[in-house]
N, C-alpha and C. Protein backbone atom coordinates (compact mmCIF):
# COMPACT_ATOMS: atom_id res chain seq x y z
N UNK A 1 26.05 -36.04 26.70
CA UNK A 1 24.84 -35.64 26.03
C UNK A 1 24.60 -34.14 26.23
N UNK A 2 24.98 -33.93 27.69
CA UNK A 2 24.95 -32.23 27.64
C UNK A 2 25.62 -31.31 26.75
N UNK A 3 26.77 -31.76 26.50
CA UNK A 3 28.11 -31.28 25.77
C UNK A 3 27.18 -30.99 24.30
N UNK A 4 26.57 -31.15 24.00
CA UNK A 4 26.10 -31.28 22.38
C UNK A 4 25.22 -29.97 22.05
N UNK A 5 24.15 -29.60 23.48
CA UNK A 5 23.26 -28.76 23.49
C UNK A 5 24.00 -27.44 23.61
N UNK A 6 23.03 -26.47 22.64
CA UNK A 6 23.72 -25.07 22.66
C UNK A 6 22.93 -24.27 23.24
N UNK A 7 23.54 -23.27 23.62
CA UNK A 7 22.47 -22.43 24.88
C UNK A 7 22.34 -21.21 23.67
N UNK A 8 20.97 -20.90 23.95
CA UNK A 8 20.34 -19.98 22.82
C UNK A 8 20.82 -18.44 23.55
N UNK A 9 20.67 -18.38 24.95
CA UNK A 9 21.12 -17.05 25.09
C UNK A 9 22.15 -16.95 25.12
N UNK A 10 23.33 -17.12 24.57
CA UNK A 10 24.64 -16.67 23.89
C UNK A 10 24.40 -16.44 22.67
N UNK A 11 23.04 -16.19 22.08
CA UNK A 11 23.40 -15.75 20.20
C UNK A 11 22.52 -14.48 20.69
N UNK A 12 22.20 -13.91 21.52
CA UNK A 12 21.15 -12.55 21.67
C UNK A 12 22.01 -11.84 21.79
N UNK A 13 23.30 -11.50 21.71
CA UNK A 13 24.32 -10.56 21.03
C UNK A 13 24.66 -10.15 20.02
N UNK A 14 24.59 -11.63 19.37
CA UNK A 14 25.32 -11.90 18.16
C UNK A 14 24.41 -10.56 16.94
N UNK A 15 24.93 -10.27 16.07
CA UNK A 15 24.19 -9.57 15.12
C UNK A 15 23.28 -10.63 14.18
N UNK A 16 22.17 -9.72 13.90
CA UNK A 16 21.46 -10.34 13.25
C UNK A 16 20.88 -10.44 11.59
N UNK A 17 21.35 -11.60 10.36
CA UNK A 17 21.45 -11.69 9.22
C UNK A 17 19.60 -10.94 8.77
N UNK A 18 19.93 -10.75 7.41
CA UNK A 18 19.08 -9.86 7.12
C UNK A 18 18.54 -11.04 6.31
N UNK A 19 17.19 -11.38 6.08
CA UNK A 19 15.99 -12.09 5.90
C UNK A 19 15.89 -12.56 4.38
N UNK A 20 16.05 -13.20 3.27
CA UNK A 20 16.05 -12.66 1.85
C UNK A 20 14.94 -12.16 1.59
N UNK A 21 15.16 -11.86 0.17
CA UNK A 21 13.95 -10.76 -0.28
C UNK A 21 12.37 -11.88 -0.28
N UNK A 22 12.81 -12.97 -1.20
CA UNK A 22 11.59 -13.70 -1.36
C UNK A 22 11.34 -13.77 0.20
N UNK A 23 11.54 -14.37 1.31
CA UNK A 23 11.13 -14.80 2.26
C UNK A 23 10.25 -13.70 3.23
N UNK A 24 10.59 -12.11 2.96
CA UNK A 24 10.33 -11.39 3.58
C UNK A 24 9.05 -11.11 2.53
N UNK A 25 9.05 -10.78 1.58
CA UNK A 25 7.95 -11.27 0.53
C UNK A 25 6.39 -12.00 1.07
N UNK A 26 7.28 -12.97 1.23
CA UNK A 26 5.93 -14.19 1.44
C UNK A 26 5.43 -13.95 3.11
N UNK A 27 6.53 -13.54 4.20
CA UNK A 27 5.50 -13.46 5.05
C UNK A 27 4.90 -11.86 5.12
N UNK A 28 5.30 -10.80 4.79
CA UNK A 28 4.51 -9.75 4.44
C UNK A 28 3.11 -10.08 3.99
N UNK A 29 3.14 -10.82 2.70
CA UNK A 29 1.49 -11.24 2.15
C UNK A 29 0.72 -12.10 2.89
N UNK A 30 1.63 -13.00 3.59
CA UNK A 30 0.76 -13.71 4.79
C UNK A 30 0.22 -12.57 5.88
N UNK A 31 1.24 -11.32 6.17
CA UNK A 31 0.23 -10.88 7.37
C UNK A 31 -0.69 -10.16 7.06
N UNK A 32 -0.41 -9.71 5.71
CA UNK A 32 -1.31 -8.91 4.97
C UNK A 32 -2.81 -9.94 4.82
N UNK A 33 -3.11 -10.66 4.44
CA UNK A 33 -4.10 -11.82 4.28
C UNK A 33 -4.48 -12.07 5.67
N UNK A 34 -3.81 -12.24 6.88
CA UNK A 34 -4.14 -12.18 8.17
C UNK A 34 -5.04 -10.98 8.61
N UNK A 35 -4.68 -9.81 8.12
CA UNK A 35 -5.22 -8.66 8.70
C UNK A 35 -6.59 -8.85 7.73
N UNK A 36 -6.59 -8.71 6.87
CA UNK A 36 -7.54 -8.78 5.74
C UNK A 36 -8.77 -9.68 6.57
N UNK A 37 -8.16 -11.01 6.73
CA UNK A 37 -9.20 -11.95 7.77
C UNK A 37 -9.55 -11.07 8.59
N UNK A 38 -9.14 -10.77 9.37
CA UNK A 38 -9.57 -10.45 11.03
C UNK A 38 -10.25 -9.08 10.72
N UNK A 39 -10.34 -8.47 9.18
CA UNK A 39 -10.90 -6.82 9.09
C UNK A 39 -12.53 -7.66 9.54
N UNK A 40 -12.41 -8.68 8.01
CA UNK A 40 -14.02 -9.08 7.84
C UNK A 40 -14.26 -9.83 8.60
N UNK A 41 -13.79 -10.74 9.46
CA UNK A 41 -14.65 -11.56 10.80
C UNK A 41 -15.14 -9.99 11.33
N UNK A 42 -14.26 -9.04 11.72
CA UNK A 42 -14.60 -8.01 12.67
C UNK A 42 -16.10 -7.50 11.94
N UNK A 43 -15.92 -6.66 11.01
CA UNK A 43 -17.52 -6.21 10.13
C UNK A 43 -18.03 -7.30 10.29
N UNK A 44 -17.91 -8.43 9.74
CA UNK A 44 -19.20 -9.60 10.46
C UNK A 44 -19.80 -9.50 11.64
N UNK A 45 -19.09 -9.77 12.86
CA UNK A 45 -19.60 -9.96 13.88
C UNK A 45 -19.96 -8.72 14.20
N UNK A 46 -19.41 -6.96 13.81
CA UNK A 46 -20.30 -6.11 14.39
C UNK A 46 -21.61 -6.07 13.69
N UNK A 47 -21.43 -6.24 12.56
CA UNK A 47 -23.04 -6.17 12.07
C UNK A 47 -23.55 -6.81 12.77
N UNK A 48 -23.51 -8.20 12.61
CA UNK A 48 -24.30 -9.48 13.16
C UNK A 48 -24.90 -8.83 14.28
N UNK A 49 -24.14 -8.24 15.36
CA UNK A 49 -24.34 -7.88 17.11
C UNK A 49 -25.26 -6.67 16.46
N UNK A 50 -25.29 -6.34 15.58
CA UNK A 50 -25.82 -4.41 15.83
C UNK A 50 -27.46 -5.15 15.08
N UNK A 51 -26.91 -6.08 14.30
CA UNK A 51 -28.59 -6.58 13.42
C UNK A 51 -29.32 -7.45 14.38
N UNK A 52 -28.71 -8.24 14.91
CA UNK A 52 -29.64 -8.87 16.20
C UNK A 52 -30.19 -7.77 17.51
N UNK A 53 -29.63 -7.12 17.83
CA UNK A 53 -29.81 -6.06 18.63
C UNK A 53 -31.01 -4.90 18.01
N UNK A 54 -31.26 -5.01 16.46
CA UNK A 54 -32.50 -4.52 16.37
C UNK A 54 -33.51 -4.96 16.19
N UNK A 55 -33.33 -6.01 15.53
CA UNK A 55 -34.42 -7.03 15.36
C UNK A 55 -35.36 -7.59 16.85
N UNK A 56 -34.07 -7.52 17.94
CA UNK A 56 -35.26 -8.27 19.22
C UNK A 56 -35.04 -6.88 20.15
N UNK A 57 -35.09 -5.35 19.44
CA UNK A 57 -35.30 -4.34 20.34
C UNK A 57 -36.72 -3.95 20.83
N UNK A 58 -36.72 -4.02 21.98
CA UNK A 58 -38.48 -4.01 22.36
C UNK A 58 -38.79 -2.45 22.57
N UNK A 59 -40.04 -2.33 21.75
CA UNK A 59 -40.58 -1.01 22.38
C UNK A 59 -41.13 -0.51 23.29
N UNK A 60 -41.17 0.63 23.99
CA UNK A 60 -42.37 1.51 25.28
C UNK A 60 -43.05 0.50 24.75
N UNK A 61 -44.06 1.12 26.09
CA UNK A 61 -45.26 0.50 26.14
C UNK A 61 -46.00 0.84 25.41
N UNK A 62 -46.44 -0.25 25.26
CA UNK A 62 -47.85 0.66 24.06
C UNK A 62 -49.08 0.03 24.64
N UNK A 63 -49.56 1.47 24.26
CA UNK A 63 -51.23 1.73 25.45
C UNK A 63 -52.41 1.50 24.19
């Protein structure tokens, strides 16, 4: 049963095949759409933090 398994660090030499076009394609637009997510969660949540932060900002005292 051992005999069957291939040991992965003997291919980290080996050269490495170049990706096809479609495939490199599709995950480009995936990370592109990833970043895109994570721009607007980010502007969300800073607004959110900067709009709650004025709304319950307390003033001096007032005399």
């Amino acid at each position: 049963m051992a005999e069957n398994v291939q040991n992965p660090f003997k291919d980290i030499g080996k050269r490495i095949m170049e990706a096809p076009p479609n495939l490199k394609k599709k995950v480009m637009q995936d990370v592109a759409a990833a970043k895109l997510f994570m721009d607007l969660a980010s502007l969300y949540t800073v607004n959110t933090k900067e709009l709650l932060a004025s709304l319950f900002k307390t003033r001096g005292k007032e005399q």
